[in-house]
C-alpha atoms as a PDB file:
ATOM      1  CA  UNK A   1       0.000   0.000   0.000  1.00  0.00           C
ATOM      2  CA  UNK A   2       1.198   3.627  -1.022  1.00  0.00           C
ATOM      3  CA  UNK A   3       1.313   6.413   1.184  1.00  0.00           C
ATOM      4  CA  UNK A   4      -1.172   9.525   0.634  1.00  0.00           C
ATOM      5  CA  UNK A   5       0.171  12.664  -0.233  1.00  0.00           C
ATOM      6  CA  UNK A   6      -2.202  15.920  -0.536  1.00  0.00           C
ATOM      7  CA  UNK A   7      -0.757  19.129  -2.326  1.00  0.00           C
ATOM      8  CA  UNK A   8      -2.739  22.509  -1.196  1.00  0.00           C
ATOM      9  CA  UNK A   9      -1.619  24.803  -2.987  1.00  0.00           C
ATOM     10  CA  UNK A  10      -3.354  27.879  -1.792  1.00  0.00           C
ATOM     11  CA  UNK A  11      -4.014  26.950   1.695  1.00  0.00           C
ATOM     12  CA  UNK A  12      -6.505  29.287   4.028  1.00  0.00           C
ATOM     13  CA  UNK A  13      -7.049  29.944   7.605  1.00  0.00           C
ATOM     14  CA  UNK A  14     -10.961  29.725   7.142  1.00  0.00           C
ATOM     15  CA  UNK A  15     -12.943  31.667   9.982  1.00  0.00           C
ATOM     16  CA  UNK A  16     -16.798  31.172  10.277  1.00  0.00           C
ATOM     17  CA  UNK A  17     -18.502  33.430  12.261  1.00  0.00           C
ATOM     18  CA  UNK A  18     -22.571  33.457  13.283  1.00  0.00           C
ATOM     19  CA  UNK A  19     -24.763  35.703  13.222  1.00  0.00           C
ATOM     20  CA  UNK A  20     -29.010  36.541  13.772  1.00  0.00           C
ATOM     21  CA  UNK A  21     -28.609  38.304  11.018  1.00  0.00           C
ATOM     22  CA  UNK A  22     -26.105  40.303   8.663  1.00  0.00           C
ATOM     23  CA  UNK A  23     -26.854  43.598   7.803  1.00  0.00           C
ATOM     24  CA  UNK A  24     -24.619  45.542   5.463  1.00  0.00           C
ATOM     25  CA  UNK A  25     -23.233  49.005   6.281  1.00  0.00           C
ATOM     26  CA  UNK A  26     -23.282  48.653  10.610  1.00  0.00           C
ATOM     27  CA  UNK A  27     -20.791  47.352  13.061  1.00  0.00           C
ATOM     28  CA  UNK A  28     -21.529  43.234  14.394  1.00  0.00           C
ATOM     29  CA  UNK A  29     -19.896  41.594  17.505  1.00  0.00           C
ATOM     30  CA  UNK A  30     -18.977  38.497  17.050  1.00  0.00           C
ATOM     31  CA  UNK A  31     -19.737  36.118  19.699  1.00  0.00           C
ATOM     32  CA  UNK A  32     -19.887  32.371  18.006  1.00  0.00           C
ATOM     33  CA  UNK A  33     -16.941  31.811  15.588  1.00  0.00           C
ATOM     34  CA  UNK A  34     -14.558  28.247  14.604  1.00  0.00           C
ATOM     35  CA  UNK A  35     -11.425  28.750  13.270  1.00  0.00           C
ATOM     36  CA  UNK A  36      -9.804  26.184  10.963  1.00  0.00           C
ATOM     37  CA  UNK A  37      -7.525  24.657   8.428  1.00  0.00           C
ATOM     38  CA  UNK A  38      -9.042  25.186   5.539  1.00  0.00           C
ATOM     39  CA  UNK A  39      -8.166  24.612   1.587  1.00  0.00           C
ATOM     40  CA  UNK A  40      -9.875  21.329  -0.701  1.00  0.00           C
ATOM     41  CA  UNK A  41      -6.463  19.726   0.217  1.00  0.00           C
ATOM     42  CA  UNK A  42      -5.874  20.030   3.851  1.00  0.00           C
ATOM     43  CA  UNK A  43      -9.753  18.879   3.966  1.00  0.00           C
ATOM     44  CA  UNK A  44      -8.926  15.745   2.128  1.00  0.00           C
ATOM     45  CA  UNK A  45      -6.599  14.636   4.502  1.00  0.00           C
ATOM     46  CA  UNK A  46      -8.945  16.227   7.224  1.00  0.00           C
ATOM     47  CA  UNK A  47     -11.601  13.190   5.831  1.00  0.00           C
ATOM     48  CA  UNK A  48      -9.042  10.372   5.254  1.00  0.00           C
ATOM     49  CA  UNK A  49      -8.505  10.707   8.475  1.00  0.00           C
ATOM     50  CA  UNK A  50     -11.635  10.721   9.823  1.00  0.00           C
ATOM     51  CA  UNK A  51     -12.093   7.094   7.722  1.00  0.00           C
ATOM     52  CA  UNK A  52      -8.722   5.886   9.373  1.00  0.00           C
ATOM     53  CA  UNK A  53      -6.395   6.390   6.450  1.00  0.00           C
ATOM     54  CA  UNK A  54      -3.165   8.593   7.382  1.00  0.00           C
ATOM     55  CA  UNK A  55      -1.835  11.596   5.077  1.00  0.00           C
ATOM     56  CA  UNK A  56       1.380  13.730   4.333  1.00  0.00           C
ATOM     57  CA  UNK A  57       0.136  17.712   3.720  1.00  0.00           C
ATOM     58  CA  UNK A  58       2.071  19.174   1.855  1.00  0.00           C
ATOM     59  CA  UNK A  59       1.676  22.796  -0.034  1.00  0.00           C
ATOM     60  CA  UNK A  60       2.446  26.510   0.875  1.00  0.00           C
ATOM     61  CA  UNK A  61       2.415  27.963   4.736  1.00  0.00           C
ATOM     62  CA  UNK A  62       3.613  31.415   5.624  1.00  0.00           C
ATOM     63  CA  UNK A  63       3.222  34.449   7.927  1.00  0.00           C
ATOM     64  CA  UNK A  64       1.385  34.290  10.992  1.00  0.00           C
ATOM     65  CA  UNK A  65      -1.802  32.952   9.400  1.00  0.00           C
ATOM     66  CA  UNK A  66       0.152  29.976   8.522  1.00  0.00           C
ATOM     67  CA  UNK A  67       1.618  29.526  11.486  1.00  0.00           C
ATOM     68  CA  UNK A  68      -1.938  29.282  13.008  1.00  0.00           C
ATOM     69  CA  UNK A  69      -2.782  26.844  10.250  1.00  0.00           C
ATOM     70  CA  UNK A  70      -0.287  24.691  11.014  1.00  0.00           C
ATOM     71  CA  UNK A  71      -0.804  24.786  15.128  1.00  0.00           C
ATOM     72  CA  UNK A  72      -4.803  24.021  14.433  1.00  0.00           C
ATOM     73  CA  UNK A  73      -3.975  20.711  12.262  1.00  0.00           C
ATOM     74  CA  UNK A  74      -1.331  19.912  15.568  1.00  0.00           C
ATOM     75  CA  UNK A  75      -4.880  20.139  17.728  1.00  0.00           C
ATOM     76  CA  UNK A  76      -7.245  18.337  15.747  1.00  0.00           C
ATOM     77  CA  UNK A  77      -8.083  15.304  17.188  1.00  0.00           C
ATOM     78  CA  UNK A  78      -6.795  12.730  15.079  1.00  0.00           C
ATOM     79  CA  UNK A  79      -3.681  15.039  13.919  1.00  0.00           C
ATOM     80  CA  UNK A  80      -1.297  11.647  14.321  1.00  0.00           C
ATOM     81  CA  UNK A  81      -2.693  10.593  11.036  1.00  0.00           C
ATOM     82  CA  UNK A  82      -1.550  13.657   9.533  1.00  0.00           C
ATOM     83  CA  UNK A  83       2.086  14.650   8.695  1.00  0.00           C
ATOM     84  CA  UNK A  84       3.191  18.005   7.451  1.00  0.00           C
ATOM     85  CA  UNK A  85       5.809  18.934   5.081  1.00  0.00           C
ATOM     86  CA  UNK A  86       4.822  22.328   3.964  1.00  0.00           C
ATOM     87  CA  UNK A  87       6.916  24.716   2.443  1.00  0.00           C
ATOM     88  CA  UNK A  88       8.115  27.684   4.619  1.00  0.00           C
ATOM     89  CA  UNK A  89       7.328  31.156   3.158  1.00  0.00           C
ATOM     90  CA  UNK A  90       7.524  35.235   2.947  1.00  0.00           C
ATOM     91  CA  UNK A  91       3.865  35.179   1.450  1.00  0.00           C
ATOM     92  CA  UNK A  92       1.476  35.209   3.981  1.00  0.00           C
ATOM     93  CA  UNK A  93      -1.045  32.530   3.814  1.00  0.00           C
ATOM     94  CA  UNK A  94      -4.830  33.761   3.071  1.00  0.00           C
ATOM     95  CA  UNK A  95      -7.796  33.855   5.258  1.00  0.00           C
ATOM     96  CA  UNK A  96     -11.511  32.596   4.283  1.00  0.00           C
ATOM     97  CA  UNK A  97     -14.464  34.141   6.363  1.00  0.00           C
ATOM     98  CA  UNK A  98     -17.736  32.804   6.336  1.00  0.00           C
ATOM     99  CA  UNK A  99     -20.776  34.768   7.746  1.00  0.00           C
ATOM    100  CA  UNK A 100     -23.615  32.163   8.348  1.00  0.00           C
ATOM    101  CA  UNK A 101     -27.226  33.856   9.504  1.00  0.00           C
ATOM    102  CA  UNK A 102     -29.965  32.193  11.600  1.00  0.00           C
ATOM    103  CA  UNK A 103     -31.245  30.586   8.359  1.00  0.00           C
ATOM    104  CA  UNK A 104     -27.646  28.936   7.960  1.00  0.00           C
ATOM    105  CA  UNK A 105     -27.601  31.471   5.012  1.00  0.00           C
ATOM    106  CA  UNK A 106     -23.430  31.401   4.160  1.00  0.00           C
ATOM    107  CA  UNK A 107     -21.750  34.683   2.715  1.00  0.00           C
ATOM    108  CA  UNK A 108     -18.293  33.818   1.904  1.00  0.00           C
ATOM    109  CA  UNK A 109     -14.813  36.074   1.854  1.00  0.00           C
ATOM    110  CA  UNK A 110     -12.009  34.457   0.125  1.00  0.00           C
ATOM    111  CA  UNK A 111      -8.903  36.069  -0.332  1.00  0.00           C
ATOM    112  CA  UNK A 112      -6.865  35.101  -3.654  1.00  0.00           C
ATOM    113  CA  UNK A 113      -3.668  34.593  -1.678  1.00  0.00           C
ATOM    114  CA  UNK A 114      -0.013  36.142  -2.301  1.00  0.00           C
ATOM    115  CA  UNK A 115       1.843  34.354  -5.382  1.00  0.00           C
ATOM    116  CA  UNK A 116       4.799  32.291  -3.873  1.00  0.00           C
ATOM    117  CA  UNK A 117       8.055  32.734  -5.328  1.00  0.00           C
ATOM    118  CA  UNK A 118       9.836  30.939  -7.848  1.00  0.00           C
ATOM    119  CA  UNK A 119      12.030  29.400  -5.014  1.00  0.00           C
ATOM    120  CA  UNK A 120       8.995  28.582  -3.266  1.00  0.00           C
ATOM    121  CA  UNK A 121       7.556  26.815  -6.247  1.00  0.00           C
ATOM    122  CA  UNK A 122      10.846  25.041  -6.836  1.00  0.00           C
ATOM    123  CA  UNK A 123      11.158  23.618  -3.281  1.00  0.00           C
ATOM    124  CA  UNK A 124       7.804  22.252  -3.207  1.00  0.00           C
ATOM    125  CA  UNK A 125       8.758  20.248  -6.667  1.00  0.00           C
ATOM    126  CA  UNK A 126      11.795  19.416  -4.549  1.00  0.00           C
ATOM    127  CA  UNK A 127       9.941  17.852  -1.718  1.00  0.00           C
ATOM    128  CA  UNK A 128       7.501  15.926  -4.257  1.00  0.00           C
ATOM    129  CA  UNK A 129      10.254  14.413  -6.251  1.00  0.00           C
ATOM    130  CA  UNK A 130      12.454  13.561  -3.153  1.00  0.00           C
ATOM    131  CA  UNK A 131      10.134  12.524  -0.739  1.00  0.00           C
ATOM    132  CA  UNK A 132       7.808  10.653  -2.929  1.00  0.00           C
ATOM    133  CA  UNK A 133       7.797   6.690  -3.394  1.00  0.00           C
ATOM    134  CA  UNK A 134       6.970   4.062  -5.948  1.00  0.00           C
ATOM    135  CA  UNK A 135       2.862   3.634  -5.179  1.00  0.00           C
ATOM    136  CA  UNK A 136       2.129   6.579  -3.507  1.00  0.00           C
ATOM    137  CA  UNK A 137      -0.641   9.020  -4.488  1.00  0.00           C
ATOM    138  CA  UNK A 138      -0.958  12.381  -4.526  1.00  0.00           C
ATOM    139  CA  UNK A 139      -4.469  14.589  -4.615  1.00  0.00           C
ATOM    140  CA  UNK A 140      -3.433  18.235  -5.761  1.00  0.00           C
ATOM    141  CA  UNK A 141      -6.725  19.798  -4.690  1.00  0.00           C
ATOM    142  CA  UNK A 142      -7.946  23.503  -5.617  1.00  0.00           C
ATOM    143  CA  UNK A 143      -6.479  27.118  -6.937  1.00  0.00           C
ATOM    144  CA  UNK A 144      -3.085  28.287  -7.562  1.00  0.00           C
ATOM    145  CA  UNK A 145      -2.644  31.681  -5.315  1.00  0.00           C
ATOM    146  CA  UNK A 146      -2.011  34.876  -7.014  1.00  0.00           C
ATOM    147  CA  UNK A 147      -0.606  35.232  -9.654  1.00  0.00           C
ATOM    148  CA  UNK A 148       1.154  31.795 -10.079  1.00  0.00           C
ATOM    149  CA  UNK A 149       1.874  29.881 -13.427  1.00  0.00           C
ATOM    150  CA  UNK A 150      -0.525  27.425 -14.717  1.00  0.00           C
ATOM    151  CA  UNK A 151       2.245  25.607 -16.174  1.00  0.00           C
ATOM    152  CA  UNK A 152       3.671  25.307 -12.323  1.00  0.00           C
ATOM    153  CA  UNK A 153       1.207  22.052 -12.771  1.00  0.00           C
ATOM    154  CA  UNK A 154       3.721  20.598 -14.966  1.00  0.00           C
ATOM    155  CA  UNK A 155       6.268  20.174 -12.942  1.00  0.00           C
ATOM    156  CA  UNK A 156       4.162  18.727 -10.162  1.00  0.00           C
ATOM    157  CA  UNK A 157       3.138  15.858 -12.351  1.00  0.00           C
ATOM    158  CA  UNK A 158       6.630  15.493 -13.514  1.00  0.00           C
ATOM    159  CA  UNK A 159       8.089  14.925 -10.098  1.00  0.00           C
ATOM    160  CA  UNK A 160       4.923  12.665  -9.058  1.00  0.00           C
ATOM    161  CA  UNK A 161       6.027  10.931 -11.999  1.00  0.00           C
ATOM    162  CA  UNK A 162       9.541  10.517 -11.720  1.00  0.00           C
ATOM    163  CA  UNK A 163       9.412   9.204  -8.373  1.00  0.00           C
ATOM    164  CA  UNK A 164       7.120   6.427  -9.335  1.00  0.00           C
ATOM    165  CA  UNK A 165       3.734   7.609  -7.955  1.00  0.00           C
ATOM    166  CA  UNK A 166       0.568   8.752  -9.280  1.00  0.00           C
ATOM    167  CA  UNK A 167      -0.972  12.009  -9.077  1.00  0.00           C
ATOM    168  CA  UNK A 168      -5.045  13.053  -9.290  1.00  0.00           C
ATOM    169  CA  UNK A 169      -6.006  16.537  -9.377  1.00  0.00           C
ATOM    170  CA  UNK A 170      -9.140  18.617  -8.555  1.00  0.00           C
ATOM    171  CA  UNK A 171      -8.745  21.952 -10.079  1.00  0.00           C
ATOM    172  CA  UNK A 172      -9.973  23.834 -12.978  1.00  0.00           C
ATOM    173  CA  UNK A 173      -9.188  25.421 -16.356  1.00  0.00           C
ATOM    174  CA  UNK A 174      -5.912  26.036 -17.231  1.00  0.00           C
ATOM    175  CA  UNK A 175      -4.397  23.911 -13.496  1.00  0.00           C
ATOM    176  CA  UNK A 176      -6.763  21.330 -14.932  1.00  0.00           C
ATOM    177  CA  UNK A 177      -5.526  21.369 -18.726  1.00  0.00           C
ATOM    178  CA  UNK A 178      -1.988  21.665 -18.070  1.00  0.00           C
ATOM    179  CA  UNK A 179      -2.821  18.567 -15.937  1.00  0.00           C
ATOM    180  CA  UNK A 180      -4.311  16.926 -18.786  1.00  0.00           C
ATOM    181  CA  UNK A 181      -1.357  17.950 -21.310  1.00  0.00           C
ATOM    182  CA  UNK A 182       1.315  16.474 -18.693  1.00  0.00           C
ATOM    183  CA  UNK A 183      -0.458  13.180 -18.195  1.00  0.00           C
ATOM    184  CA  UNK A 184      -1.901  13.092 -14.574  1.00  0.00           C
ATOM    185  CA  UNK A 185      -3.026  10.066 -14.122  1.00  0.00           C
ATOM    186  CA  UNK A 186      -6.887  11.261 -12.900  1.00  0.00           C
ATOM    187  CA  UNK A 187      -8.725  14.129 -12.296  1.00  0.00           C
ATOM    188  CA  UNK A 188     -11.646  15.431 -10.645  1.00  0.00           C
ATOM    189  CA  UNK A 189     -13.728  18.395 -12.154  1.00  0.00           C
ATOM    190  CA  UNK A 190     -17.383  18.348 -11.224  1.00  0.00           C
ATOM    191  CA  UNK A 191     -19.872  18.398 -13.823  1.00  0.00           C
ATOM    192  CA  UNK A 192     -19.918  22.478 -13.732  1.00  0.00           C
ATOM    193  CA  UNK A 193     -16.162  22.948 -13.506  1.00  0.00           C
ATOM    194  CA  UNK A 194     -16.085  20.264 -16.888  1.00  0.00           C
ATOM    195  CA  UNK A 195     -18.395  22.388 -18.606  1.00  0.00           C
ATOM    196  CA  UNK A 196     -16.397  25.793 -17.486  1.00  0.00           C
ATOM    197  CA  UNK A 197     -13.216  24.010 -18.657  1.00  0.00           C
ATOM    198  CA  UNK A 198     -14.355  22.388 -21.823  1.00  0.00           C
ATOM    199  CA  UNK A 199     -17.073  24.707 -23.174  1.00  0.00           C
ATOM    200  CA  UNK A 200     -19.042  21.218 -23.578  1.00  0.00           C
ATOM    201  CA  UNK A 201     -22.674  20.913 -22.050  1.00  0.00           C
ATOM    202  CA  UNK A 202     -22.708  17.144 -22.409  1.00  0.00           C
ATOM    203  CA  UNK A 203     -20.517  15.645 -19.327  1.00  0.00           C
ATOM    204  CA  UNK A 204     -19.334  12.594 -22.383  1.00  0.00           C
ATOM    205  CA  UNK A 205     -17.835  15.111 -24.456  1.00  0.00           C
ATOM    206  CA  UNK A 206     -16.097  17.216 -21.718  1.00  0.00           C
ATOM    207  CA  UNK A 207     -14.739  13.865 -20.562  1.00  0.00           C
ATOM    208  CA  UNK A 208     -13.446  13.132 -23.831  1.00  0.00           C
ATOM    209  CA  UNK A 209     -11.871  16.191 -24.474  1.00  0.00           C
ATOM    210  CA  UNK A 210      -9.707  16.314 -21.461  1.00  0.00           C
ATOM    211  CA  UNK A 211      -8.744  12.341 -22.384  1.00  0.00           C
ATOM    212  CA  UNK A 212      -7.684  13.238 -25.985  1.00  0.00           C
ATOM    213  CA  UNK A 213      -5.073  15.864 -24.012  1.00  0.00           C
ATOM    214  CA  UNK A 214      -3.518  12.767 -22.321  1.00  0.00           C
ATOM    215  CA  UNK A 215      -5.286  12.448 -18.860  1.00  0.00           C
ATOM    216  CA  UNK A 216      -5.393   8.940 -17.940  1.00  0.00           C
ATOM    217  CA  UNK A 217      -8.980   9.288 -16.285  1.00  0.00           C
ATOM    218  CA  UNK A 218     -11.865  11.686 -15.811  1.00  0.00           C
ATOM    219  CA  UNK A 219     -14.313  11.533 -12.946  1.00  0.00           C
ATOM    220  CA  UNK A 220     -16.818  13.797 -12.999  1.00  0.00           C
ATOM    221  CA  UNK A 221     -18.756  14.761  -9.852  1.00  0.00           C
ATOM    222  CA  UNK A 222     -22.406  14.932 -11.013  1.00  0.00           C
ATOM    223  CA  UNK A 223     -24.034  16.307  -7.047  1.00  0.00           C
ATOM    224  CA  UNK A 224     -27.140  14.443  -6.892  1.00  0.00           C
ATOM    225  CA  UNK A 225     -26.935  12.170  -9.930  1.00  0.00           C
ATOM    226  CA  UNK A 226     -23.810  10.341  -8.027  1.00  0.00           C
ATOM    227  CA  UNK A 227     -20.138  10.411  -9.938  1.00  0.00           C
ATOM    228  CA  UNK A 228     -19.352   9.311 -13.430  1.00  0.00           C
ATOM    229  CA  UNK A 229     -15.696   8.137 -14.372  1.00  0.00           C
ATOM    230  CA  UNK A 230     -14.503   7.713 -17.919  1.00  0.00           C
ATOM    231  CA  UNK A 231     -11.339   6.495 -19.806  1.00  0.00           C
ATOM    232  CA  UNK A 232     -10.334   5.000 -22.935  1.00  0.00           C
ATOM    233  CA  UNK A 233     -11.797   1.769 -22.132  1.00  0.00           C
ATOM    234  CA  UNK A 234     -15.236   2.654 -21.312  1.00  0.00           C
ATOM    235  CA  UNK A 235     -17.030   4.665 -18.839  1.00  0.00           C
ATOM    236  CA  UNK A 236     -18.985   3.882 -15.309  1.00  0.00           C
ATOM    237  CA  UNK A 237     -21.389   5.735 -13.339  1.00  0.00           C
ATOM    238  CA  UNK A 238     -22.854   5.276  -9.597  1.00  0.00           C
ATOM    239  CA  UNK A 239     -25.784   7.053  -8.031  1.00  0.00           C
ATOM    240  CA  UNK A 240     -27.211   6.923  -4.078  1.00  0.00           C
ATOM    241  CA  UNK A 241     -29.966   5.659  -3.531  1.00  0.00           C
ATOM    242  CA  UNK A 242     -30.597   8.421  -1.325  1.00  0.00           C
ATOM    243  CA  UNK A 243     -31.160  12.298  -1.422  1.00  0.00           C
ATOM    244  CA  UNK A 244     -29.124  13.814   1.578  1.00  0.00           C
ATOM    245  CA  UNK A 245     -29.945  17.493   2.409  1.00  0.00           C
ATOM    246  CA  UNK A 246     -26.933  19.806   3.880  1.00  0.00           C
ATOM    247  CA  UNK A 247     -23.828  21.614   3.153  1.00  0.00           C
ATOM    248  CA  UNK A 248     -22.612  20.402  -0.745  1.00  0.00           C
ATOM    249  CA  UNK A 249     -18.907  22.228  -0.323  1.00  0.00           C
ATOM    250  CA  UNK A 250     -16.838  19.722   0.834  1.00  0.00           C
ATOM    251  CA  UNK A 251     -19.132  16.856  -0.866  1.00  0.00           C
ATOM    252  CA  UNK A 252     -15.576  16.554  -3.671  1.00  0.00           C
ATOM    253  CA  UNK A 253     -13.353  16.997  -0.777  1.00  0.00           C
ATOM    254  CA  UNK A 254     -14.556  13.816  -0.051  1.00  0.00           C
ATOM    255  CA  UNK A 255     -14.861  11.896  -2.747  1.00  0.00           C
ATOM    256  CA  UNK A 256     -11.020  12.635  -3.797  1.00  0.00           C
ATOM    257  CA  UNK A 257     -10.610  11.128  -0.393  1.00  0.00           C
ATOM    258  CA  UNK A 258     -12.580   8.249  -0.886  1.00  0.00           C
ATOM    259  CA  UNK A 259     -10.096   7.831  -4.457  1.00  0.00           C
ATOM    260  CA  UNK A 260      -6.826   8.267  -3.159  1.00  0.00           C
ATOM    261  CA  UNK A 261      -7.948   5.790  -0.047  1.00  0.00           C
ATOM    262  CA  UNK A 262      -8.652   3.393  -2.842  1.00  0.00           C
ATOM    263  CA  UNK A 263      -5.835   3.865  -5.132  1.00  0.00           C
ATOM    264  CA  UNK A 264      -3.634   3.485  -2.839  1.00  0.00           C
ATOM    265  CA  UNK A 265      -4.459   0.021  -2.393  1.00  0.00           C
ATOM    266  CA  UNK A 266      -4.452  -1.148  -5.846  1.00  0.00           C
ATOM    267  CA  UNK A 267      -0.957  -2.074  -7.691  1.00  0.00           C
ATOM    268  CA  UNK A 268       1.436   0.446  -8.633  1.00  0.00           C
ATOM    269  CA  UNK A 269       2.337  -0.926 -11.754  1.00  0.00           C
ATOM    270  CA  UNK A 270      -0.339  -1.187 -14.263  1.00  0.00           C
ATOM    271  CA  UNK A 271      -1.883   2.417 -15.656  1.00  0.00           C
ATOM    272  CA  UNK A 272      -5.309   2.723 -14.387  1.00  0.00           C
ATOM    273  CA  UNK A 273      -8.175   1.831 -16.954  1.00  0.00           C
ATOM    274  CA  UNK A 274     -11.884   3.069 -15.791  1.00  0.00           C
ATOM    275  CA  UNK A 275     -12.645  -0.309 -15.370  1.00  0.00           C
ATOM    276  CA  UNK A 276     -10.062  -0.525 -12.957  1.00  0.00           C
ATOM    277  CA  UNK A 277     -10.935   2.580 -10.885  1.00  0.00           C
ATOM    278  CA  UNK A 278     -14.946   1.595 -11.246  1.00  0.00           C
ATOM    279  CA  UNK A 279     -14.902  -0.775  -8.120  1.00  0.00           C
ATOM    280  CA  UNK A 280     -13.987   2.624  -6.002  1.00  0.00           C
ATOM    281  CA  UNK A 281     -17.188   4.547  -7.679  1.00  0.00           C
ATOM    282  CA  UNK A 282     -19.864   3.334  -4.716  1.00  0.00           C
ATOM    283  CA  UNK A 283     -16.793   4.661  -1.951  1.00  0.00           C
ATOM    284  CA  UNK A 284     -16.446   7.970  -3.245  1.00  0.00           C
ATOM    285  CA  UNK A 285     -20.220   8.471  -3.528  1.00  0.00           C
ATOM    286  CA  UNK A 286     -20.886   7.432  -0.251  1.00  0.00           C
ATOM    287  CA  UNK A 287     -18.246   9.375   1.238  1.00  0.00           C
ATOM    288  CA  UNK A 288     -19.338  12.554  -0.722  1.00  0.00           C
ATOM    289  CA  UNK A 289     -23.130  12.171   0.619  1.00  0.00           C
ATOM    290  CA  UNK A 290     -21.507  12.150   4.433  1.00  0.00           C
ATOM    291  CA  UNK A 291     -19.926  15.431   4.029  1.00  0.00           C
ATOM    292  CA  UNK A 292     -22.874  16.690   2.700  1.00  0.00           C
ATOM    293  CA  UNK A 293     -24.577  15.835   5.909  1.00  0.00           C
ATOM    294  CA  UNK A 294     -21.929  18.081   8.105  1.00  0.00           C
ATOM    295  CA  UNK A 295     -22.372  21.968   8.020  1.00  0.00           C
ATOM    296  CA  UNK A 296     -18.586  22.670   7.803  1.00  0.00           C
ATOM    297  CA  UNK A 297     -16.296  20.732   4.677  1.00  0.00           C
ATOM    298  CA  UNK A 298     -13.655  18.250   6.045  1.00  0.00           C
ATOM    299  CA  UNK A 299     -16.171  16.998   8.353  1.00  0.00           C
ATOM    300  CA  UNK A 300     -18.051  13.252   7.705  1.00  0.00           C
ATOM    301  CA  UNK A 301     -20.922  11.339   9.184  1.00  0.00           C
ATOM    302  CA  UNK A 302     -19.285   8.197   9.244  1.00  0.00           C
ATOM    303  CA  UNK A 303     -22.389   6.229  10.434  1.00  0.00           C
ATOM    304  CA  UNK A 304     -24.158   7.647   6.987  1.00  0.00           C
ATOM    305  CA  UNK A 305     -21.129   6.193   4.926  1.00  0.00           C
ATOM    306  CA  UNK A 306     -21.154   2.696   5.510  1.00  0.00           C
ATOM    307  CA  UNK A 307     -25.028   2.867   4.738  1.00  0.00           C
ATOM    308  CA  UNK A 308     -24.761   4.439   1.851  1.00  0.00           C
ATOM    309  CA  UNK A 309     -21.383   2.853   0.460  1.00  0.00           C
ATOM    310  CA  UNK A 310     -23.494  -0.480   1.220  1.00  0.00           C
ATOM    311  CA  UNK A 311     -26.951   0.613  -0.902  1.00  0.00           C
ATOM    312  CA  UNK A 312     -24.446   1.991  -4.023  1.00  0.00           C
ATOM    313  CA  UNK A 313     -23.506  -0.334  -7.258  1.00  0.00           C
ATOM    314  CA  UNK A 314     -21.966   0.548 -10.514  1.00  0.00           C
ATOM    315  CA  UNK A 315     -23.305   0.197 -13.920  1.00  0.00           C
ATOM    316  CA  UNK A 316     -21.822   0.744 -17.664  1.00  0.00           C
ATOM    317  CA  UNK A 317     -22.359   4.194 -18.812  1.00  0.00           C
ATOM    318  CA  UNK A 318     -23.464   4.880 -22.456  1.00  0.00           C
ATOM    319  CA  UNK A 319     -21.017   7.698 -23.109  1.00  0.00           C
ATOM    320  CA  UNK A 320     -18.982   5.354 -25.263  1.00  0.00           C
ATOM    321  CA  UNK A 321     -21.661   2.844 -26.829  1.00  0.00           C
END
């Protein structure tokens, strides 16, 4: 079994703070607030730990704000199943705020983050393609901050590559096509971020498009219609057989969890074929319905999973008949 790696590149010290009621234009005390470590990668490892499966977080920290980031991820609970191995820098890491009213109403502040250096970028590839082992994955999960180079994404799957380990990433347009035009092994858009990306309506053709760029496979997060994976050999789809009412954000958090807990079990060798990856379809579902259940992303209901994971099976999509 690999080890699991998760890349955030743009990181965040998210703040939620509650309210009766926001009102624009007049001073609120804040009374009820949660601080935590927030970015799509961080909360991947946040849920494979939360299913027992340890993590390496990796990524950008710096200033005070990431000091802070790093400290809360020391205090979390089950923080022995995850390592850091950030990279040190002069940017200051970003901060998310979320004001949530009485009606659980969310209005979200997210900063864009400072651009890290070109050192910065270059250690990071350092750490991937030194630290990294035969059969390991990696999940590089979300935005590039600032200002930084699409073509940073590159480099990442280079060094995944060289050192014998596979890399999926959730991220869109041109972090998600320079994925594509490298090779990644997977990625993750959802069915909107396809669409965005591709300027296809029809989730088949998106799919394809990204595969004839040289992704190995697409899975497509599809919200309530369940997740759809396709490759050159075919294409599979799996849907709950349950509607589950809550918080959608972290929902592909989850599921990218749910994938690199899986690949990470199956042999390094081979190059993963859809039919391959469709036996980890009813997981990732499952897992994506729990953290829609929790208010805050990076959160589970655990109970929820193994029902749903249980009720879940696969069938042949007709993308490619």
């Amino acid at each position: 079994m690999g080890n699991v790696w998760t890349l955030t590149p743009n990181p965040a010290l998210d703040f939620t703070y509650r309210l009766p009621e926001l009102t624009l234009g007049v001073p609120h005390r804040i009374t009820d607030y949660a601080v935590r470590p927030g970015g799509k990668g961080l909360n991947v490892s946040r849920v494979l730990a939360q299913i027992g499966t340890a993590s390496i977080a990796t990524g950008f920290l710096g200033g005070s704000n990431g000091q802070r980031l790093g400290r809360l991820l020391n205090e979390l609970e089950y923080s022995e199943l995850i390592a850091q191995q950030f990279v040190r820098t002069e940017v200051e890491t970003r901060m998310s705020i979320a004001v949530v009213d009485r009606d659980s109403r969310a209005t979200v502040l997210n900063e864009a983050g400072e651009t890290p250096s070109e050192q910065d970028w270059s250690a990071l590839i350092g750490i991937l393609r030194h630290s990294l082992t035969p059969g390991d994955i990696l999940a590089c999960c979300g935005s590039f901050a600032g200002d930084s180079d699409p073509r940073w994404m590159s480099r990442i799957v280079e060094a995944v590559h060289d050192a014998g380990a596979r890399i999926l990433v959730d991220a869109t347009a041109g972090v998600l096509t320079q994925a594509c035009d490298a090779g990644a092994d997977l990625v993750k858009p959802n069915d909107l971020e396809l669409k965005e990306t591709t300027g296809y309506d029809s989730i088949c053709d998106g799919a394809r498009a990204l595969l004839d760029r040289g992704v190995g496979a697409v899975i497509v997060s599809e919200g309530a219609d369940g997740m759809s994976i396709h490759g050159t050999d075919g294409s599979y789809r799996a849907r709950p057989q349950r509607f589950v009412e809550g918080n959608p954000t972290g929902a592909g958090d989850a599921s990218v969890a749910a994938w690199c807990a899986y690949i990470a079990q199956t042999d390094p060798e081979p190059a993963l074929t859809a039919a391959d990856l469709s036996n980890g379809l009813p997981g990732a579902v499952a897992l994506s319905g729990a953290a829609v259940a929790c208010p805050v992303a990076g959160e589970i209901n655990y109970p929820l999973y193994e029902e749903m994971k249980s009720q879940i099976s696969v069938e042949e999509n007709s993308c490619h008949s």
